[in-house]
Protein backbone atom coordinates (compact mmCIF):
# COMPACT_ATOMS: atom_id res chain seq x y z
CA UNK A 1 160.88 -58.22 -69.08
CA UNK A 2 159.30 -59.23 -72.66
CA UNK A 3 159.93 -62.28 -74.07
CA UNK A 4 159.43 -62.97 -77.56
CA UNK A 5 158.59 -65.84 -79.84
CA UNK A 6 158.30 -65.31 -83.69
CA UNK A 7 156.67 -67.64 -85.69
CA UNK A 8 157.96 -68.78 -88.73
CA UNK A 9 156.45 -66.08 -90.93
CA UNK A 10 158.23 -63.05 -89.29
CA UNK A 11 161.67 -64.76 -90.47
CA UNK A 12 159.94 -65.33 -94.00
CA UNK A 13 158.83 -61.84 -94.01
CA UNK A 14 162.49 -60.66 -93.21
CA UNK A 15 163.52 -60.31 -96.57
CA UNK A 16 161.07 -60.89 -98.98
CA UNK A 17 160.78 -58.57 -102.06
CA UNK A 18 157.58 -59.91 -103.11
CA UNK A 19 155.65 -58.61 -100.38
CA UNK A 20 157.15 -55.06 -98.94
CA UNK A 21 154.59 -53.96 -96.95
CA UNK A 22 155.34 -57.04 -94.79
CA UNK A 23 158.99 -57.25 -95.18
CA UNK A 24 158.48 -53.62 -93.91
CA UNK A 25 156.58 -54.82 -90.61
CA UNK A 26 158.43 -57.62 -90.21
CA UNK A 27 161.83 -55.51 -90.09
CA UNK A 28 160.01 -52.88 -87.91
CA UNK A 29 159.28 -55.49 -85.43
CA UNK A 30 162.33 -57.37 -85.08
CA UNK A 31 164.41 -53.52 -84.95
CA UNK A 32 162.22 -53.09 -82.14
CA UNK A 33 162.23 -56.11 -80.33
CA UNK A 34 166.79 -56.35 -80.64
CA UNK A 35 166.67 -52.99 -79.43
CA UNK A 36 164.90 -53.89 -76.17
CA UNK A 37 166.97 -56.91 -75.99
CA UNK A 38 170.19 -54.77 -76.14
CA UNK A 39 168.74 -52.76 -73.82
CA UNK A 40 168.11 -56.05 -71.40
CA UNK A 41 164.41 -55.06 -71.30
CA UNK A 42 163.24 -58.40 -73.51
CA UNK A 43 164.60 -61.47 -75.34
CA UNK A 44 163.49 -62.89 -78.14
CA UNK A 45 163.54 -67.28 -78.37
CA UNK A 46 163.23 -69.26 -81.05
CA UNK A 47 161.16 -72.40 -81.15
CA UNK A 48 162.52 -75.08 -82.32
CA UNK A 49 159.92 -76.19 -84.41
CA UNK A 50 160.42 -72.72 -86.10
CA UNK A 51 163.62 -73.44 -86.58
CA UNK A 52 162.53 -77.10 -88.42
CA UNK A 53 159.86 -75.06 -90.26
CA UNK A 54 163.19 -72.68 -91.68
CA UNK A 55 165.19 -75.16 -92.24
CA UNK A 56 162.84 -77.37 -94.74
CA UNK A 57 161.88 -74.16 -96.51
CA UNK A 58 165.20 -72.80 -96.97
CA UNK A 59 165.70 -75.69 -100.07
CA UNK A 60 163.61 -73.38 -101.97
CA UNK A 61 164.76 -69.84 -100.96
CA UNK A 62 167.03 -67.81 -102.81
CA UNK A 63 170.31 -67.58 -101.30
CA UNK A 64 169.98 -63.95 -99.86
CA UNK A 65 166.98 -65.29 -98.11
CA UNK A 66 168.77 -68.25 -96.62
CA UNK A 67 171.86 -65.93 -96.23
CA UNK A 68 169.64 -63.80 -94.00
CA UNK A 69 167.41 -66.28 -91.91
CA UNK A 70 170.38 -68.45 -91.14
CA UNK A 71 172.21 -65.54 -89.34
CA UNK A 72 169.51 -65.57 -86.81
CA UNK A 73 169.07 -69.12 -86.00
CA UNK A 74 170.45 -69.97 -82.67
CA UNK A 75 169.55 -71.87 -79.48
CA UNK A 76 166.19 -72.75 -79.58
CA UNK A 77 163.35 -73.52 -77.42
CA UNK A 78 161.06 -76.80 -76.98
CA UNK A 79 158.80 -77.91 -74.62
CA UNK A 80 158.06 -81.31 -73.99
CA UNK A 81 154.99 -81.72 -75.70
CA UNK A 82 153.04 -85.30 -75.28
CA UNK A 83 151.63 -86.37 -78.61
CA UNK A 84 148.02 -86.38 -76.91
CA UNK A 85 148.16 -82.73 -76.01
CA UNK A 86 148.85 -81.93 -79.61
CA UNK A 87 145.98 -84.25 -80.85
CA UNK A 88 144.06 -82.59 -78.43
CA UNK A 89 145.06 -78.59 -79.14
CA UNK A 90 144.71 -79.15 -82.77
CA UNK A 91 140.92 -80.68 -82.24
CA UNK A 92 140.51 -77.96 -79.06
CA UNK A 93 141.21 -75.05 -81.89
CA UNK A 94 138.70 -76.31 -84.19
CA UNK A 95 135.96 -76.62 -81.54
CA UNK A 96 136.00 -73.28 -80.81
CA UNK A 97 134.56 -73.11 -84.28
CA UNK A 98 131.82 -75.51 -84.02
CA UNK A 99 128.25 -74.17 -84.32
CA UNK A 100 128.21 -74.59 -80.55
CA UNK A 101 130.18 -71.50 -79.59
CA UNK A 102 128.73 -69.60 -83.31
CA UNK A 103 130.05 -66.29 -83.37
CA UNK A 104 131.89 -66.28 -80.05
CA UNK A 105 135.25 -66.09 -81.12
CA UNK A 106 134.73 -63.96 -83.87
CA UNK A 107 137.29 -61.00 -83.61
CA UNK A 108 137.49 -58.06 -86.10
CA UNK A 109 139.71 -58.44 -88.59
CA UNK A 110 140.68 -62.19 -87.89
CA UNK A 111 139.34 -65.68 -89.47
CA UNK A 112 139.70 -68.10 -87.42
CA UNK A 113 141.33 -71.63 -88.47
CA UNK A 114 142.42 -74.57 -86.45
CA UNK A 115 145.84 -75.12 -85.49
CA UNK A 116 148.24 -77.20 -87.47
CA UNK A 117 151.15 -79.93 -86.03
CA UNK A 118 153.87 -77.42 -86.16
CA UNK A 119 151.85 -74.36 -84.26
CA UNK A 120 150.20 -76.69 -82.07
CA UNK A 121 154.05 -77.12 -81.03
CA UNK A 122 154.48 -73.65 -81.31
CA UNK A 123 152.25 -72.28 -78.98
CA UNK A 124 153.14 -74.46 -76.38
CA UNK A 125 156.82 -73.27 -76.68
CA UNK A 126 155.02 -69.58 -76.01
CA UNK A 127 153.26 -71.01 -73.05
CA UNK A 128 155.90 -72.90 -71.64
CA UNK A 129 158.41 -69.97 -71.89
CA UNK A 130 155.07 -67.13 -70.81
CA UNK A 131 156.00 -65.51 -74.05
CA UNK A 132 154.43 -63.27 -76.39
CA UNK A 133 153.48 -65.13 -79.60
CA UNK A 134 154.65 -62.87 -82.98
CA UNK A 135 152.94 -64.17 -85.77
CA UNK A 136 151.21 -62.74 -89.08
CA UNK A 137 149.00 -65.74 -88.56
CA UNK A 138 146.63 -65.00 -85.60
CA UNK A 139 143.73 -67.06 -87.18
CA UNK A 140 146.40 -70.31 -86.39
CA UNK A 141 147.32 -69.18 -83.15
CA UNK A 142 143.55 -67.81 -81.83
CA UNK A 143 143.54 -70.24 -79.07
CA UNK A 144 146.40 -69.13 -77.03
CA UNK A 145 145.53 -65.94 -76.10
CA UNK A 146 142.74 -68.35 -74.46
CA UNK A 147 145.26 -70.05 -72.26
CA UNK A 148 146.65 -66.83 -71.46
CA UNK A 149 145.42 -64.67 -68.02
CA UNK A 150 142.58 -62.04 -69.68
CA UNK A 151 144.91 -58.85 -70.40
CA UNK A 152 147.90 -59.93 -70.65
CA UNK A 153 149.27 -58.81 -74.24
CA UNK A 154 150.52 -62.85 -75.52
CA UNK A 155 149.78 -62.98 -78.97
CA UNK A 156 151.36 -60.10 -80.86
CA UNK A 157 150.23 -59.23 -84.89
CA UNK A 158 153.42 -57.88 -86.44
CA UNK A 159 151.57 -56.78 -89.83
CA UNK A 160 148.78 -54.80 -88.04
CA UNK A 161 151.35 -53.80 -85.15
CA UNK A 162 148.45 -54.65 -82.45
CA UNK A 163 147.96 -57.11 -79.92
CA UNK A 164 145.16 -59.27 -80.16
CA UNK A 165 142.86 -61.37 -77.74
CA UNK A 166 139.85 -63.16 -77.56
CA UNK A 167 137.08 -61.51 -76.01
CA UNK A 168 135.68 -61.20 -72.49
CA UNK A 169 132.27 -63.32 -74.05
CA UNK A 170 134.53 -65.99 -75.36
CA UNK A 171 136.50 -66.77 -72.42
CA UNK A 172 133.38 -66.53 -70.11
CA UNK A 173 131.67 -69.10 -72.55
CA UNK A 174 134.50 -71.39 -72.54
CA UNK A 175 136.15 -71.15 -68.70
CA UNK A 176 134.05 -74.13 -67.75
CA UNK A 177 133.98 -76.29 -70.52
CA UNK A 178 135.68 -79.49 -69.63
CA UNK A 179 137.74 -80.15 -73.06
CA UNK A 180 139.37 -76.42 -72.27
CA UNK A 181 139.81 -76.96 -68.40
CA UNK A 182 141.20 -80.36 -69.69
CA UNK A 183 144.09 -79.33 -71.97
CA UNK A 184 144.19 -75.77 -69.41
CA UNK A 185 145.26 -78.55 -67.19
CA UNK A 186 148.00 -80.59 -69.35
CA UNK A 187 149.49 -77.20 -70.14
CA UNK A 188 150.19 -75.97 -66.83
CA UNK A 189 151.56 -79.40 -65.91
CA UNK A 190 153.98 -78.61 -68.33
């Protein structure tokens, strides 16, 4: 069985006019994804820090927007996340980017960033709950696919309907490196 965990975007995305290519993708996904779920072959969760994302952005949303992200706002998700691990995802993520590991985590199509508080929390709601991460933001969420089993299909881009992983260099260069055995570690003791 799939299980699913948008990110805040894909609810943005829903049902916004400015941008129909996305709103496009974004509907295409989530049609997809409550079809499965009708058909008890996935479910989708929501994490609660999405839903704390929504919730401050919805003060400036027009009220068909709010209208339509409320609707799908339920029970949510959250792991119990130490403030250390967060610290040290967020600095983990930008590491990756140092000169030390230059142009191993390049993929095609992607820029790489570091994570921020709220998908530092997000990710580890996908971990926690072995779900596949839906985001238009894979340069955020790079690093989970890293904490992820090579293969497995974890870190879905709605936009570009693909999944997306880092490569078989990347995770050879970092599988012994103590700061990513170290937080490997705090996540599975999750």
């Amino acid at each position: 069985m799939s299980v699913y965990l948008p990110d805040t975007n894909l609810f943005r995305y829903l049902d916004n006019k400015d941008m129909e290519s996305y709103k496009k993708a974004a509907q295409a996904f989530f049609s997809q994804a409550q079809k499965e779920q009708a058909e008890g072959t996935s479910i989708i969760l929501l994490s609660e820090e999405v839903k704390c994302e929504l919730e401050v952005q919805m003060h400036t949303l027009k009220d068909r927007e709010k209208r339509s992200i409320q609707g799908m706002l339920g029970q949510t998700v959250s792991a119990n996340l130490s403030v250390q691990l967060e610290h040290d995802l967020r600095k983990f993520s930008n590491y990756i980017r140092s000169p030390r590991f230059e142009g191993v985590f390049k993929i095609p199509e992607y820029k790489i960033d570091y994570l921020r508080t709220s998908d530092a929390r997000i990710l580890v709601d996908a971990y926690v709950n072995d779900a596949v991460l839906v985001t238009a933001n894979i340069k955020d969420f790079i690093t989970y696919s890293l904490f992820c089993e090579p293969g497995e299909q974890k870190m879905y881009d709605f936009l570009n309907q693909q999944y997306v992983e880092v490569s078989r260099e990347a995770r050879t260069a970092i599988a012994a490196d103590p700061f990513f055995l170290s937080i490997q570690n705090q996540l599975e003791n999750l």
